[in-house]
C-alpha atoms as a PDB file:
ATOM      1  CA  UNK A   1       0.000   0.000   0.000  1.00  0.00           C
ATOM      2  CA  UNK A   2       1.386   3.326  -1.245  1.00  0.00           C
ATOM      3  CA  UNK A   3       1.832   5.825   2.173  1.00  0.00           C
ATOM      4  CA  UNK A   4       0.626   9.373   2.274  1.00  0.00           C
ATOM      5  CA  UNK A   5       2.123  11.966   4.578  1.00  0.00           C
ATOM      6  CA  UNK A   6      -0.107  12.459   7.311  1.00  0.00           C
ATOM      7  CA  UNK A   7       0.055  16.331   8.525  1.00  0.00           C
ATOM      8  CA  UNK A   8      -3.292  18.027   8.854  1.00  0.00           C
ATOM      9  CA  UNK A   9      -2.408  19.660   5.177  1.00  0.00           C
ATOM     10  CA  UNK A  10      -2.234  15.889   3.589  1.00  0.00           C
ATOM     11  CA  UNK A  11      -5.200  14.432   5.560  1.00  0.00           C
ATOM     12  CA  UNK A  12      -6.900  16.981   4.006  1.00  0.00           C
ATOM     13  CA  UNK A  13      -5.860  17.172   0.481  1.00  0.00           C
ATOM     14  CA  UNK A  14      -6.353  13.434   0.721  1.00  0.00           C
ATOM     15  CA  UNK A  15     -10.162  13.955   1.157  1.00  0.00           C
ATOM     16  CA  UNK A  16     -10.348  15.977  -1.416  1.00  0.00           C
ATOM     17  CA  UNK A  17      -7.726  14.936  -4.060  1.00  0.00           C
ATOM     18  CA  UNK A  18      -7.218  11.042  -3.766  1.00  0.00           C
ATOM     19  CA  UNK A  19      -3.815  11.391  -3.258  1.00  0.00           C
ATOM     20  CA  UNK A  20      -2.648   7.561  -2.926  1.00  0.00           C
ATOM     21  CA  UNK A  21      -0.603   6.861   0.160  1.00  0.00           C
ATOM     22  CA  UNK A  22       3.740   8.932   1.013  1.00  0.00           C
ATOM     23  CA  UNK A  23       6.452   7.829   3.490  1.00  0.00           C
ATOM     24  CA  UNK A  24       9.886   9.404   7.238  1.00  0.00           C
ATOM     25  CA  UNK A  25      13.292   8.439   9.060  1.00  0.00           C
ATOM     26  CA  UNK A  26      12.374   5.779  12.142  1.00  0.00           C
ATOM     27  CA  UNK A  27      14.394   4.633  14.292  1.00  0.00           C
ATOM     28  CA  UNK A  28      17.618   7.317  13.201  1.00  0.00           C
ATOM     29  CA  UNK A  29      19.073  10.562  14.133  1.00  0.00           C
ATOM     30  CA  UNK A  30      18.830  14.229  13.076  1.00  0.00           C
ATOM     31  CA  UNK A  31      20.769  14.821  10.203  1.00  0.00           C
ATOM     32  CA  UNK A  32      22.003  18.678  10.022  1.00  0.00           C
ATOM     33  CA  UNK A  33      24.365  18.765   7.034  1.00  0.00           C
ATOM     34  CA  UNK A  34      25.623  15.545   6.097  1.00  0.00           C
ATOM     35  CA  UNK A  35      23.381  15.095   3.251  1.00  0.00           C
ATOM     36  CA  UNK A  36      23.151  18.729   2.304  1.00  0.00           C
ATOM     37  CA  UNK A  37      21.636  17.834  -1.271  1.00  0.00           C
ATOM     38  CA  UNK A  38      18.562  15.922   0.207  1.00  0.00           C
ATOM     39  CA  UNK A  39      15.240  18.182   0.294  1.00  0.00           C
ATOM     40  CA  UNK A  40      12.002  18.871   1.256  1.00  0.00           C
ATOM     41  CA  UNK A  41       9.042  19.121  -1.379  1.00  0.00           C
ATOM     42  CA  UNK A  42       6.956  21.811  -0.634  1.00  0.00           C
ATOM     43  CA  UNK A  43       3.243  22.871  -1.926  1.00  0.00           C
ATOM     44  CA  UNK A  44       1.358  26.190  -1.645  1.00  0.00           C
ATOM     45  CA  UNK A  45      -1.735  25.235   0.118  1.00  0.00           C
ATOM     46  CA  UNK A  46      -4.754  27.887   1.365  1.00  0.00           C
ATOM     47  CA  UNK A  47      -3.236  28.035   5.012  1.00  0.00           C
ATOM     48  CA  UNK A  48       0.160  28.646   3.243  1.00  0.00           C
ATOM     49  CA  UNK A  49       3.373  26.189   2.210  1.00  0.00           C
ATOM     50  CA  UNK A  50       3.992  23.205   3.477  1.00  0.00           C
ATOM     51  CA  UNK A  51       6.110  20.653   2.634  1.00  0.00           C
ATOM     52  CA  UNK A  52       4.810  16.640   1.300  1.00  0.00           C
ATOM     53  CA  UNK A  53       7.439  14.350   0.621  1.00  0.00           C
ATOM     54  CA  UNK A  54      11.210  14.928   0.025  1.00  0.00           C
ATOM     55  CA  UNK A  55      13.866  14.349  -2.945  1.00  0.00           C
ATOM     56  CA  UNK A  56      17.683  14.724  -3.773  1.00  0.00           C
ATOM     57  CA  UNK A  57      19.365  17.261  -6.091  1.00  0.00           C
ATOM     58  CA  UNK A  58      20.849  14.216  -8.606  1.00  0.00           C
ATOM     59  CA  UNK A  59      22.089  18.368 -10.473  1.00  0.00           C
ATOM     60  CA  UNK A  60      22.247  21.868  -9.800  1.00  0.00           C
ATOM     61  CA  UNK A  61      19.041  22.120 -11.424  1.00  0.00           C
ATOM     62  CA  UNK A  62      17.336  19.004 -11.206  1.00  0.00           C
ATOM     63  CA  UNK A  63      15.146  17.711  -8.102  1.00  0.00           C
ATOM     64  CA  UNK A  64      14.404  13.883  -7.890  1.00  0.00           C
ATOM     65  CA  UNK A  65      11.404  12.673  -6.177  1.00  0.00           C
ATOM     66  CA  UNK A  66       8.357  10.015  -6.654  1.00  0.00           C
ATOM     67  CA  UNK A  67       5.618  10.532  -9.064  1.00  0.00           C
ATOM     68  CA  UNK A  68       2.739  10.241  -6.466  1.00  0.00           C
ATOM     69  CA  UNK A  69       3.867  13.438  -4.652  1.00  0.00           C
ATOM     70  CA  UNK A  70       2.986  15.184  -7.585  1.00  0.00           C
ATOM     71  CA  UNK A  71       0.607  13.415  -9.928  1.00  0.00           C
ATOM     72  CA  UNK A  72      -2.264  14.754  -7.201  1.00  0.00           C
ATOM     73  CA  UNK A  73      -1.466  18.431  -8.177  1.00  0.00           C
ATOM     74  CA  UNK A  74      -1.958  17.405 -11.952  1.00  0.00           C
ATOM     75  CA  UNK A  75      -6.228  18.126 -11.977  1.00  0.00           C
ATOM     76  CA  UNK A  76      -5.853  21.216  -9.527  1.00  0.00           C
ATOM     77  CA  UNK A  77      -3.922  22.775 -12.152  1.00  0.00           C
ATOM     78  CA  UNK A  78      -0.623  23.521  -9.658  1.00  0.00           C
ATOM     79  CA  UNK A  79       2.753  23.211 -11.814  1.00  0.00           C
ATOM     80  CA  UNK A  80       5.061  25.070  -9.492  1.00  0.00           C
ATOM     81  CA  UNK A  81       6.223  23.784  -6.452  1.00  0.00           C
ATOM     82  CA  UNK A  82       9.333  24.417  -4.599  1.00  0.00           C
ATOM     83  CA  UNK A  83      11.948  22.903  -2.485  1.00  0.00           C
ATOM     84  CA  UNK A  84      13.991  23.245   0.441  1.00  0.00           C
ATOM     85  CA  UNK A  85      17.576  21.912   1.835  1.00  0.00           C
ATOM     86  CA  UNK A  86      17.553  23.405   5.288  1.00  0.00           C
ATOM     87  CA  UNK A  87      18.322  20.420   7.710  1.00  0.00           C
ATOM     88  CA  UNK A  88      14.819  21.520   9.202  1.00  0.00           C
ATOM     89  CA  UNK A  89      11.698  22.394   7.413  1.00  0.00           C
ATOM     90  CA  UNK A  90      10.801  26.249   7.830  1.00  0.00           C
ATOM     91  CA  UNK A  91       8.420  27.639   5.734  1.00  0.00           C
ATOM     92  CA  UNK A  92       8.979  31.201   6.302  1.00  0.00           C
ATOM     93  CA  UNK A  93      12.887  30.806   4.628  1.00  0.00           C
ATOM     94  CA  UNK A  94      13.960  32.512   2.322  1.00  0.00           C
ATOM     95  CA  UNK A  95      15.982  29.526   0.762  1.00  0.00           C
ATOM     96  CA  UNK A  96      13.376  27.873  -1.295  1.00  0.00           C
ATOM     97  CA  UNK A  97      13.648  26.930  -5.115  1.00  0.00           C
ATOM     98  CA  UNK A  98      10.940  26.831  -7.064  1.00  0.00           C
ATOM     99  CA  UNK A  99      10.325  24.836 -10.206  1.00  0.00           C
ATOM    100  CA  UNK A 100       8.177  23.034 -12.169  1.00  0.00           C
ATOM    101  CA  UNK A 101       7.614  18.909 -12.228  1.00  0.00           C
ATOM    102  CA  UNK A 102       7.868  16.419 -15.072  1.00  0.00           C
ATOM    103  CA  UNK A 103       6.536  12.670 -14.419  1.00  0.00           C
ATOM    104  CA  UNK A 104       7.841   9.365 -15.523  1.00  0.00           C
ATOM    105  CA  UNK A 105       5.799   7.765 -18.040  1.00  0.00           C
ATOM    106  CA  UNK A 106       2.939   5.290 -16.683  1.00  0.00           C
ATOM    107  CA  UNK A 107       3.114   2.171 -17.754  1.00  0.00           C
ATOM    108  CA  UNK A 108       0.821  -0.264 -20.723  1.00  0.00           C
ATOM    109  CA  UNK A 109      -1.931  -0.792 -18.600  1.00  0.00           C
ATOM    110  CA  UNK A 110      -2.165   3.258 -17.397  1.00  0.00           C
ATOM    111  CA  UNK A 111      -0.224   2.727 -14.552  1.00  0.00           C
ATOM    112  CA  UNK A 112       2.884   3.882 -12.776  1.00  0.00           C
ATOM    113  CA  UNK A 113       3.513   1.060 -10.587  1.00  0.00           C
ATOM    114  CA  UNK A 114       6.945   0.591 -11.624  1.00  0.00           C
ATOM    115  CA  UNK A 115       7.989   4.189 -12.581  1.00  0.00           C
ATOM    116  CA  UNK A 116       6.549   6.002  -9.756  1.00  0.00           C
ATOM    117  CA  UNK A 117       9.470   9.012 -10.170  1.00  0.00           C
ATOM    118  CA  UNK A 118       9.284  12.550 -11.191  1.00  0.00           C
ATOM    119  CA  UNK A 119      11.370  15.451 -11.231  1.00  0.00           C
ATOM    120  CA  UNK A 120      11.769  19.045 -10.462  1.00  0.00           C
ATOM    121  CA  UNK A 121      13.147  20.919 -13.142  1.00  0.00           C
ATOM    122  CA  UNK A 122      14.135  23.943 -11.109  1.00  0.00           C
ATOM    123  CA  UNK A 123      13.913  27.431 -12.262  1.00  0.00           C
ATOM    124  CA  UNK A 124      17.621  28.377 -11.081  1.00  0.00           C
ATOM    125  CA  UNK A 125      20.482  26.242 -10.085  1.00  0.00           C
ATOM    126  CA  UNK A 126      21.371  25.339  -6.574  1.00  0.00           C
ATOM    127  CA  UNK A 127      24.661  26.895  -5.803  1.00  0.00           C
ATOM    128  CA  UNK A 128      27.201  25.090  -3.326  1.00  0.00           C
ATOM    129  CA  UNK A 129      25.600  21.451  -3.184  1.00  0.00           C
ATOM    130  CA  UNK A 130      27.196  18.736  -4.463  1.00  0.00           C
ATOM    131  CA  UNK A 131      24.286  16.651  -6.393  1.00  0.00           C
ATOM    132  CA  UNK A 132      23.894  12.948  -5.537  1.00  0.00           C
ATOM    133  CA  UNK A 133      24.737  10.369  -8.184  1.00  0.00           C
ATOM    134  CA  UNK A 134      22.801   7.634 -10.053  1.00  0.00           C
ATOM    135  CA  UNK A 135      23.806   3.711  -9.755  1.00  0.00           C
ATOM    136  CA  UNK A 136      24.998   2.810 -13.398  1.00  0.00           C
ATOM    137  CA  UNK A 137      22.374   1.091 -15.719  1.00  0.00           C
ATOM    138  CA  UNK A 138      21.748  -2.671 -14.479  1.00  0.00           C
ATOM    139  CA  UNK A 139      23.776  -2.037 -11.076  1.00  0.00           C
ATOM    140  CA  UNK A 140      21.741  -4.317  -8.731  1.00  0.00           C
ATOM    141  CA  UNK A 141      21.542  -7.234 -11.469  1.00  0.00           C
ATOM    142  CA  UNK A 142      25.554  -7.805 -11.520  1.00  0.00           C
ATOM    143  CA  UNK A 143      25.822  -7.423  -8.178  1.00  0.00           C
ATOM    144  CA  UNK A 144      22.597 -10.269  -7.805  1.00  0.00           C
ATOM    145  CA  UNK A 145      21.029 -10.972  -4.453  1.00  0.00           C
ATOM    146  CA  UNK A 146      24.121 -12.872  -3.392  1.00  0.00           C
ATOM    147  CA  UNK A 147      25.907  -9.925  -3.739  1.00  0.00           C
ATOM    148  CA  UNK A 148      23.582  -7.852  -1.578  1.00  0.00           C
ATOM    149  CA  UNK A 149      22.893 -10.008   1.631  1.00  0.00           C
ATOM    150  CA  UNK A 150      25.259  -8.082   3.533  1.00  0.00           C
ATOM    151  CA  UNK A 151      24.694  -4.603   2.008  1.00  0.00           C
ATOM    152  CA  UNK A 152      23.516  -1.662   4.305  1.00  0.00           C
ATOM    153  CA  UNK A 153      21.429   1.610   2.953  1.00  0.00           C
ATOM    154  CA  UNK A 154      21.008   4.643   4.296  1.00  0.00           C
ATOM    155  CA  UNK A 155      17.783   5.941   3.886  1.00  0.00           C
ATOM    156  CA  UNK A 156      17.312  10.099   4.133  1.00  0.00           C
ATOM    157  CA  UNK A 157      13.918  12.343   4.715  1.00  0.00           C
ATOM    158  CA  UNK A 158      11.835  14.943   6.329  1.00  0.00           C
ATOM    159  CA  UNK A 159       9.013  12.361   7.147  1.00  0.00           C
ATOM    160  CA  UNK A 160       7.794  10.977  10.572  1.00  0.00           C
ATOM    161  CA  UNK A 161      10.080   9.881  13.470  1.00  0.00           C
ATOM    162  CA  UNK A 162       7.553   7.043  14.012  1.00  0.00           C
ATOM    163  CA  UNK A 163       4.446   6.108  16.011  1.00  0.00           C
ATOM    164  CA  UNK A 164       3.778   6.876  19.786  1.00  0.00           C
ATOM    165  CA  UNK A 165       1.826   4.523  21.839  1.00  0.00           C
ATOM    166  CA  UNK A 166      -0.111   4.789  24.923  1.00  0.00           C
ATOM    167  CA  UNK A 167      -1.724   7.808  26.638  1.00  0.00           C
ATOM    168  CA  UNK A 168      -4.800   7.412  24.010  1.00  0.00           C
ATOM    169  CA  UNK A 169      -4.833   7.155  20.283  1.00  0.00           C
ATOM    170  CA  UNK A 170      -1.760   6.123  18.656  1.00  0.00           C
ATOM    171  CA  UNK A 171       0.077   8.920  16.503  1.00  0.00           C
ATOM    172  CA  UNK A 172       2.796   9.566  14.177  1.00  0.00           C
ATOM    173  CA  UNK A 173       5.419  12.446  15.334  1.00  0.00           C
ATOM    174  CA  UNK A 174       6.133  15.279  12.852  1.00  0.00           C
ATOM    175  CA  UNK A 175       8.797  17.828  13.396  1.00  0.00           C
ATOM    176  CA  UNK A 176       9.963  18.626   9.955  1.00  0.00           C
ATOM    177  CA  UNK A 177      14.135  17.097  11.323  1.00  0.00           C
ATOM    178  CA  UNK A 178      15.908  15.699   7.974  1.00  0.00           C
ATOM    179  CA  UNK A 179      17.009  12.199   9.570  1.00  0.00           C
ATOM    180  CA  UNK A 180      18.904   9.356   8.329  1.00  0.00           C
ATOM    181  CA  UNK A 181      19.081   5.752   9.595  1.00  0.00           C
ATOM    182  CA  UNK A 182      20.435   2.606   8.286  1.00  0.00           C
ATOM    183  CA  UNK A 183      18.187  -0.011   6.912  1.00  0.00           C
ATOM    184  CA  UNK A 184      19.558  -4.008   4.965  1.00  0.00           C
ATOM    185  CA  UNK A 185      18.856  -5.713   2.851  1.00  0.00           C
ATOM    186  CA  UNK A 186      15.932  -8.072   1.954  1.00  0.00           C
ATOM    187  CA  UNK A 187      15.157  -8.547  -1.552  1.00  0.00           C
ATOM    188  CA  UNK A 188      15.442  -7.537  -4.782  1.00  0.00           C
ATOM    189  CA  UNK A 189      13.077  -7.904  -7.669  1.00  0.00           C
ATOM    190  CA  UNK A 190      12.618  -6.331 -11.113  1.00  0.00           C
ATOM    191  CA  UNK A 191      11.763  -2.642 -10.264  1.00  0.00           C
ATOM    192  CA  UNK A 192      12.536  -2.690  -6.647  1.00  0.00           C
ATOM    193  CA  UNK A 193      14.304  -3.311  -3.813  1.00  0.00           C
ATOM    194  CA  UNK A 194      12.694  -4.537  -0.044  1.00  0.00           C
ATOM    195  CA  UNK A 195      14.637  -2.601   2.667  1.00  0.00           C
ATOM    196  CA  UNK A 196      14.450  -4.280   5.945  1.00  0.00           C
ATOM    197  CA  UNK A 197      13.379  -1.586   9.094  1.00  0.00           C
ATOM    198  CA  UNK A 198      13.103  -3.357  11.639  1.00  0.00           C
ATOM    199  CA  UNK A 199      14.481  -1.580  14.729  1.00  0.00           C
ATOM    200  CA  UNK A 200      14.533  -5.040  16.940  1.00  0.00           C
ATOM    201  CA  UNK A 201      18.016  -6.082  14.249  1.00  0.00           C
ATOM    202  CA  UNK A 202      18.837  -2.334  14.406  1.00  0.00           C
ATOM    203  CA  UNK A 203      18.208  -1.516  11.154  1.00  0.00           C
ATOM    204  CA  UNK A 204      15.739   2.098  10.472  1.00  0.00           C
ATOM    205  CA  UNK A 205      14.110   2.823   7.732  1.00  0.00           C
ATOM    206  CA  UNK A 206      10.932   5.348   6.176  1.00  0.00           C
ATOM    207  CA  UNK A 207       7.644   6.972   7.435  1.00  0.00           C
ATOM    208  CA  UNK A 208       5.028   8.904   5.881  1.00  0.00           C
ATOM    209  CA  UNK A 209       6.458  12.107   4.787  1.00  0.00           C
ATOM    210  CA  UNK A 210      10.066  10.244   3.712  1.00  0.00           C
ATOM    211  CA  UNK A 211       8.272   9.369   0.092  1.00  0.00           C
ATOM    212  CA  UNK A 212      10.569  10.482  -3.035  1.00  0.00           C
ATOM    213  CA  UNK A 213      13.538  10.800  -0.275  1.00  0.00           C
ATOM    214  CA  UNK A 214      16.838   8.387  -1.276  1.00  0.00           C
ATOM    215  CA  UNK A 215      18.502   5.548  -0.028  1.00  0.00           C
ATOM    216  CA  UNK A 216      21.957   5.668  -0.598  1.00  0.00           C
ATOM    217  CA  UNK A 217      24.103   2.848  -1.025  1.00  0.00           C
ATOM    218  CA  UNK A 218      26.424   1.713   1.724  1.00  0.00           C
ATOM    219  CA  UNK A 219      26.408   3.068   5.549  1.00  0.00           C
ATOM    220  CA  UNK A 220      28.636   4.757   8.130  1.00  0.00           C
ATOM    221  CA  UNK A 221      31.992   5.078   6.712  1.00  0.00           C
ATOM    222  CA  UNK A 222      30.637   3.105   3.875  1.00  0.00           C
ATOM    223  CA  UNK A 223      28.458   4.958   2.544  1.00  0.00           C
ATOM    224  CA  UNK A 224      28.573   6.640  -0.488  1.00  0.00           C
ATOM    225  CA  UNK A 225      26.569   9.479  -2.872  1.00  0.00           C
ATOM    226  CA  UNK A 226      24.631   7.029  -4.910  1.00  0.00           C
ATOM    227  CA  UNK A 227      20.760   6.950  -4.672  1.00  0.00           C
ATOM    228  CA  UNK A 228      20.329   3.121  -4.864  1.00  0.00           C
ATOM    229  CA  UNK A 229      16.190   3.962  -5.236  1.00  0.00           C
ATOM    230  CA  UNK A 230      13.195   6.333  -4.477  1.00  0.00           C
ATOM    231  CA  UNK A 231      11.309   5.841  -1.113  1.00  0.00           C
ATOM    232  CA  UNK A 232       7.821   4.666  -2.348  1.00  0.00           C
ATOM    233  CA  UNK A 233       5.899   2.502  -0.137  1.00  0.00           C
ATOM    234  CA  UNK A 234       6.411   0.269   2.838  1.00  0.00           C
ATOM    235  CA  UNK A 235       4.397  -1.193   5.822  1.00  0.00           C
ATOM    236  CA  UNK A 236       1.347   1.309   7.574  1.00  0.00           C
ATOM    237  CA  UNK A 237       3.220   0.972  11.266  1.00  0.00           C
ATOM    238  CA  UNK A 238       6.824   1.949   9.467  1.00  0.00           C
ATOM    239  CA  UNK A 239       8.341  -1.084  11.448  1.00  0.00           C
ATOM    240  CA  UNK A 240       9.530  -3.385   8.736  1.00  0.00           C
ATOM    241  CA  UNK A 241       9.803  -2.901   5.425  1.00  0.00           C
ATOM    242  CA  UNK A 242      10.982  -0.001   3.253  1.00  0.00           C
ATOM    243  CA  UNK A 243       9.931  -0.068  -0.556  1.00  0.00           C
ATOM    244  CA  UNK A 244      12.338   1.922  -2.929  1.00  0.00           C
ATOM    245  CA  UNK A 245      12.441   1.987  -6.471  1.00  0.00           C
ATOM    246  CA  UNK A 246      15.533   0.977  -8.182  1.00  0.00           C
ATOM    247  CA  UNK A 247      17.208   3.459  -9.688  1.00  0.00           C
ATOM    248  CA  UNK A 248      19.413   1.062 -12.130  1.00  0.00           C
ATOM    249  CA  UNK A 249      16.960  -0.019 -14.516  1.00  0.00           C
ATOM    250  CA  UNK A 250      16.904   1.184 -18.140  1.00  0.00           C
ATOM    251  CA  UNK A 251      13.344   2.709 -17.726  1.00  0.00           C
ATOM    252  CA  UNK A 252      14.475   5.368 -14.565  1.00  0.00           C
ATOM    253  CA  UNK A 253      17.654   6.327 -16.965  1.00  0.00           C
ATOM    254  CA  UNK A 254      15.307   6.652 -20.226  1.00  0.00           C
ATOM    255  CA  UNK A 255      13.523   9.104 -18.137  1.00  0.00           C
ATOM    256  CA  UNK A 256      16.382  10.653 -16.000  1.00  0.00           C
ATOM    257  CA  UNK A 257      19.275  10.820 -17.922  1.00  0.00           C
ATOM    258  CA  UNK A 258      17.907  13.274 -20.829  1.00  0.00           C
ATOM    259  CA  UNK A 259      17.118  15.821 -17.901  1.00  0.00           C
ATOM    260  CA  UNK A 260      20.991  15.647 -17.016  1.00  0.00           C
ATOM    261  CA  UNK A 261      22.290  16.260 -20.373  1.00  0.00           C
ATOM    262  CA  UNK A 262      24.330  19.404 -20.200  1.00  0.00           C
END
């Protein structure tokens, strides 16, 4: 089930748009500048901006995020959105880029199950950030599941810290705090790879809000710059799995790589 990013804004616009379900950091730590290049999405609503899913600068002016933090703007006639790399969410700065968004194409049977990416095409570069990189065209398959058991990710985002318990209705937490965490590996399929979350082996993972964000490849003093996939989906108590879409496969670089052409 796809998540959807559950402030007050998005519960409404949910209501009335059908957005389908978004994703946040559990079980990690704040993240203040280490990945500098990682953003928030943000959307003018009637009680002002706010933001609904994050994204990486993959170039100066290019924003990467998932299709379904977009596609709902599509029949309300809203091409301009904008984006933010402060290490917390403010929507009174004065640092925001706006730009407009182009979607991946949906697939035969009208759907974007497996290319559930867009992208910002902002209206100005982003000076002094260092873009993240893209995995190379068929990364994941010559490395094979074999290769992967032992891998570690490190997932990035502005989304939800995770659910509290007790004291009356359960919640999620929302503070705005770009986290990261370290998630492993489960499973790898066509169009995606299964991220495991669960805090009881230590790993973290996404929450509602963290849809669009990246999950690098490697962790700790492994880790490097490349976006292994897009935070799409994962399980409704973000405590086990985290759903990313591969970023390797010939379909995300027929509809990536033209936007990075100098």
């Amino acid at each position: 089930m796809r998540k959807v990013f559950c402030s007050t804004l998005i519960v409404i616009a949910i209501l009335l748009f059908a957005i389908q379900p978004v994703f946040a950091i559990t079980n990690g730590q704040p993240d203040g500048n280490r990945h500098s290049f990682v953003g928030a999405l943000s959307v003018d609503f009637p009680e002002g901006r706010d933001w609904v899913c994050s994204g990486t600068l993959i170039a100066p002016d290019v924003f990467l995020t998932a299709a379904h933090c977009v596609d709902w703007l599509v029949p309300q006639g809203i091409s301009t959105v904008y984006v933010s790399f402060e290490p917390v969410f403010d929507a009174t700065s004065n640092t925001f880029y706006s730009g407009h968004y182009v979607m991946a194409p949906i697939d035969k049977n009208g759907r974007s199950h497996d290319y559930d990416l867009a992208l910002v095409l902002l209206d100005k570069a982003v000076p002094d950030i260092e873009p993240g990189q893209l995995p190379a065209e068929g990364y994941f398959d010559q490395i094979g599941v074999r290769g992967l058991r032992n891998q570690l990710f490190t997932p990035v985002g502005y989304g939800s810290s995770g659910r509290t318990n007790g004291g009356g209705r359960p919640y999620f937490n929302y503070d705005g705090i770009r986290r990261y965490a370290t998630g492993s590996f489960n499973a790898l399929d066509k169009n995606w790879l299964h991220l495991s979350m669960n805090p009881a082996t230590g790993d973290g993972g996404t929450c509602y809000g963290d849809s669009g964000g990246p999950n690098f490849i490697g962790a700790g003093a492994s880790e490097t710059k490349i976006i292994a996939g897009v935070t799409v989906t994962g399980d409704m108590v973000c405590r086990a799995t985290n759903v990313i879409i591969r970023l390797d496969t010939a379909a995300a670089h027929q509809f990536i790589d033209p936007y990075l052409e100098p």
